[in-house]
C-alpha atoms as a PDB file:
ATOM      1  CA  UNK A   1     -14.844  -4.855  -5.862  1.00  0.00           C
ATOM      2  CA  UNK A   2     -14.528  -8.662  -7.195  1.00  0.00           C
ATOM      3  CA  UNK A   3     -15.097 -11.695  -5.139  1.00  0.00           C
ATOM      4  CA  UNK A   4     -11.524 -11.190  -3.634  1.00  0.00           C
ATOM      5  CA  UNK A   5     -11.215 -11.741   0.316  1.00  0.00           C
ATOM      6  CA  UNK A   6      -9.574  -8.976   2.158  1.00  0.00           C
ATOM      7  CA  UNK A   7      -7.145 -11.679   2.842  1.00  0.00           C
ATOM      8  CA  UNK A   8      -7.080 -12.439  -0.904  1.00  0.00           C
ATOM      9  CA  UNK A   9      -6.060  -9.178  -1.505  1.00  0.00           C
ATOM     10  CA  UNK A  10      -3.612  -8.006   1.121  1.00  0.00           C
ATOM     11  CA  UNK A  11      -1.830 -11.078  -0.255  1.00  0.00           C
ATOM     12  CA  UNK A  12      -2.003  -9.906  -4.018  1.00  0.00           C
ATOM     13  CA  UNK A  13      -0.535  -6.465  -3.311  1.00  0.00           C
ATOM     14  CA  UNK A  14       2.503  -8.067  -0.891  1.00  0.00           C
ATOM     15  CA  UNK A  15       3.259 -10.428  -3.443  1.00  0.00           C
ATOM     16  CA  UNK A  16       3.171  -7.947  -6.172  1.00  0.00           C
ATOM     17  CA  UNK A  17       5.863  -5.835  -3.973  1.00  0.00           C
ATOM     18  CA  UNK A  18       7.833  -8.571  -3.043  1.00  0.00           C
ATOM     19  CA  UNK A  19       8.171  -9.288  -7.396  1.00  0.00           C
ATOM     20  CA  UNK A  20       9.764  -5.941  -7.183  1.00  0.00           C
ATOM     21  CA  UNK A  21      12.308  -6.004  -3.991  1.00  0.00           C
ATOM     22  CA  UNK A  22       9.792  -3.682  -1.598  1.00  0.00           C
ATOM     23  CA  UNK A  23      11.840  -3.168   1.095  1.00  0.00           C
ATOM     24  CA  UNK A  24       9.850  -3.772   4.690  1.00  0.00           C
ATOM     25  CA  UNK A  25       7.060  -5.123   3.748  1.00  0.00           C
ATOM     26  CA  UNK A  26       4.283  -4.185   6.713  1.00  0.00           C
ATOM     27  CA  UNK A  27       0.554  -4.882   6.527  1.00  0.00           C
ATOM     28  CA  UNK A  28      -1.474  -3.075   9.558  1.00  0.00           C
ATOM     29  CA  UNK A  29      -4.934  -4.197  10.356  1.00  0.00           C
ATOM     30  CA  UNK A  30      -7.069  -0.760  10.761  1.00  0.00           C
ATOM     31  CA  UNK A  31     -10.311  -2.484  10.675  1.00  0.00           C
ATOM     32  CA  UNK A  32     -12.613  -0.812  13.336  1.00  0.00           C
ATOM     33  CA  UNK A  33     -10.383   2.332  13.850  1.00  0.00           C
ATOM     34  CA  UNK A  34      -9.844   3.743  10.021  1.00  0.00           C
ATOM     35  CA  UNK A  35     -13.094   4.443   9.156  1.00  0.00           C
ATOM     36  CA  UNK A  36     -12.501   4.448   5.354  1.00  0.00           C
ATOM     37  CA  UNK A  37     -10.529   1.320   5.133  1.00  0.00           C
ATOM     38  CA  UNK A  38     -10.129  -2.047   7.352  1.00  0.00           C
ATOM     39  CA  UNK A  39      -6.033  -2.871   6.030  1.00  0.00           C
ATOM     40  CA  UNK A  40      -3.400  -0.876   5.271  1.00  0.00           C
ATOM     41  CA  UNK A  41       0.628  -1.967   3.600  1.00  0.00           C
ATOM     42  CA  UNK A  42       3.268  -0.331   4.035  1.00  0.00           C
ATOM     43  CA  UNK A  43       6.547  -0.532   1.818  1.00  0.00           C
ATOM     44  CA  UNK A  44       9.374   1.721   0.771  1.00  0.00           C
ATOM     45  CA  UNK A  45      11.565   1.523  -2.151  1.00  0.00           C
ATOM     46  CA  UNK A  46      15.289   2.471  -2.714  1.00  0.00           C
ATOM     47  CA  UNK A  47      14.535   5.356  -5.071  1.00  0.00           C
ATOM     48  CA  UNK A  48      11.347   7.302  -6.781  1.00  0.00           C
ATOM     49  CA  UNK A  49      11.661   5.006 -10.067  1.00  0.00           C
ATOM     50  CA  UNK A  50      11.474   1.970  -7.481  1.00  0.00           C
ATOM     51  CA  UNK A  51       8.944   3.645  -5.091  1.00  0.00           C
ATOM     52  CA  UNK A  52       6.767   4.187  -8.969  1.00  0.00           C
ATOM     53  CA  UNK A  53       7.937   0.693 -10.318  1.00  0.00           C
ATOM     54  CA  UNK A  54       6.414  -0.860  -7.143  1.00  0.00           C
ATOM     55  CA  UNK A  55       3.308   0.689  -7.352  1.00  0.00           C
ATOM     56  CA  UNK A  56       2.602   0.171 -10.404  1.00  0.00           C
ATOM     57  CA  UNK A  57       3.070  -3.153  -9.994  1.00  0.00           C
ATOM     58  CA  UNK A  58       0.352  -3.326  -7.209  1.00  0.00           C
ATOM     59  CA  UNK A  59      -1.375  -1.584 -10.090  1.00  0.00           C
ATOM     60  CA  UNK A  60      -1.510  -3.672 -12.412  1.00  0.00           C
ATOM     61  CA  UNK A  61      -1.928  -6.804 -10.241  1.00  0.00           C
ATOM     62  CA  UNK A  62      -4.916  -5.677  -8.721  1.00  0.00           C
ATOM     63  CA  UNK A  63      -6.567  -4.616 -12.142  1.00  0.00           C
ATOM     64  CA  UNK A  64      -5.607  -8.193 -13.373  1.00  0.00           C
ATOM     65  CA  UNK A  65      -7.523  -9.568 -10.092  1.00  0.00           C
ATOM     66  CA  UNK A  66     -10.669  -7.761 -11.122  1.00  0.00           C
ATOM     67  CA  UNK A  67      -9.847  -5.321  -8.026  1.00  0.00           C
ATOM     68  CA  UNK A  68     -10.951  -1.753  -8.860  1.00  0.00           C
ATOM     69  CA  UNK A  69      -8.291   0.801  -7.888  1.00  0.00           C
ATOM     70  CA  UNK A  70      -9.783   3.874  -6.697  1.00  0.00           C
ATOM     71  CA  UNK A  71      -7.478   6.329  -6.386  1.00  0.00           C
ATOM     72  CA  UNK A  72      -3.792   6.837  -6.573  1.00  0.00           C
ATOM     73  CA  UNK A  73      -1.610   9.958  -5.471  1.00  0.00           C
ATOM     74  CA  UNK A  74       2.277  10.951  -5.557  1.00  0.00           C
ATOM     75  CA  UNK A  75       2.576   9.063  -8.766  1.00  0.00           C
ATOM     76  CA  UNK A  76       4.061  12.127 -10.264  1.00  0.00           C
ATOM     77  CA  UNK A  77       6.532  12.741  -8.015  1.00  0.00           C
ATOM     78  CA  UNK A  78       7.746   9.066  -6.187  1.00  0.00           C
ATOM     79  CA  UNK A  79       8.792  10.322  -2.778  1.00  0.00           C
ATOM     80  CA  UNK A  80       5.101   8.769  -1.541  1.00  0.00           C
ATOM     81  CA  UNK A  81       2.003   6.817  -3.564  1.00  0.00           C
ATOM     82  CA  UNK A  82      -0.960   6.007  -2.305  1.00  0.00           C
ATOM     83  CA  UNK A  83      -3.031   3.521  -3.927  1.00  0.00           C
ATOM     84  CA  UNK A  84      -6.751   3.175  -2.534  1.00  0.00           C
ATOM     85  CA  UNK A  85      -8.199  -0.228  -3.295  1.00  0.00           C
ATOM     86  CA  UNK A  86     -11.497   0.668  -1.106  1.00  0.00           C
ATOM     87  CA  UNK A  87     -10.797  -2.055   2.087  1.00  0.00           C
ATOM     88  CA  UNK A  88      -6.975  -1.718   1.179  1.00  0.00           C
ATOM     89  CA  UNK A  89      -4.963   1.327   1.103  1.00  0.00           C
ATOM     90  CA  UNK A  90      -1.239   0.962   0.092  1.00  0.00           C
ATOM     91  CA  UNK A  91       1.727   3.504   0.810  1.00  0.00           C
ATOM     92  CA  UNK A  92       5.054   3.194  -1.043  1.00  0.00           C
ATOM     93  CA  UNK A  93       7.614   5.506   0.022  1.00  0.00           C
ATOM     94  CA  UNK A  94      10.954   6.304   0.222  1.00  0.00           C
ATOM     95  CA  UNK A  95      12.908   5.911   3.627  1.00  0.00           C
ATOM     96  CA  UNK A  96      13.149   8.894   4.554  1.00  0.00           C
ATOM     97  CA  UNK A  97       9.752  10.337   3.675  1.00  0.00           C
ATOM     98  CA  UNK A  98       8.306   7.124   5.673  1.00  0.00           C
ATOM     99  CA  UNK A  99      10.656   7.621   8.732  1.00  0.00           C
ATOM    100  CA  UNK A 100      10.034  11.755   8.558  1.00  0.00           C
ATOM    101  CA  UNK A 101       6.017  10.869   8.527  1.00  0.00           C
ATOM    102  CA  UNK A 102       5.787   7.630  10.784  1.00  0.00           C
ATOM    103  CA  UNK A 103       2.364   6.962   9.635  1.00  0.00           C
ATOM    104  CA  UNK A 104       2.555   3.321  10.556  1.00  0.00           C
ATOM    105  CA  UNK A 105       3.416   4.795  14.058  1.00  0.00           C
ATOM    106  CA  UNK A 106       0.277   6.908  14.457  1.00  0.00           C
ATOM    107  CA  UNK A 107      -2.421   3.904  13.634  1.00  0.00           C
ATOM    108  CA  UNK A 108      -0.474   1.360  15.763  1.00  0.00           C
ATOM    109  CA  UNK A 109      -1.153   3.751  18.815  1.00  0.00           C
ATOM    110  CA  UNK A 110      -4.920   4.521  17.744  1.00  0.00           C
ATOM    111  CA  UNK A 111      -4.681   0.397  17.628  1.00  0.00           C
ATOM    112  CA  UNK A 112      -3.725   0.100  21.010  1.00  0.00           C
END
């Protein structure tokens, strides 16, 4: 990864989802408990071209930072993508595939 601070970063990839109207916005701090990560962010989008419109957008800002972007999954479908940024992982979903999964839910109690 580039020079960017973790801080740098979660900052990019909210303001690169707030550009595109993410709906609730929520960074969790998993540093410590997520052994493959230290931050996630959450967001969902009001349909699978918006859910694949934001995350592309996180994308593309994060190649532009020098950020390398590891992995992504669900692009192909929109309901959920994942974009690993190596201390970053982002989730874009769709309500109801967020609310059925409650992912943010599960950390926040291994959080404490």
């Amino acid at each position: 990864m580039t020079a960017v601070s973790i801080d740098q970063l979660q900052d990019l990839v909210i303001n690169a989802m707030d550009d595109l109207k993410a709906v609730d916005v929520r960074p969790l701090n998993v540093e410590g408990v997520a052994g493959f990560t230290d931050r996630m962010v959450f967001a969902s989008g009001t349909s699978t071209r918006h859910v694949k419109s934001i995350a592309q957008s996180v994308h593309d800002a994060a190649k532009q930072a020098g950020v390398s972007v590891y992995g992504s999954e669900g692009d192909d479908v929109g309901e959920w993508i994942l974009l690993d940024l190596g201390d970053l992982v982002v989730h874009v979903m769709l309500p109801d595939t967020r609310e059925f999964y409650d992912i943010e839910r599960l950390w926040l109690e291994q959080i404490g």
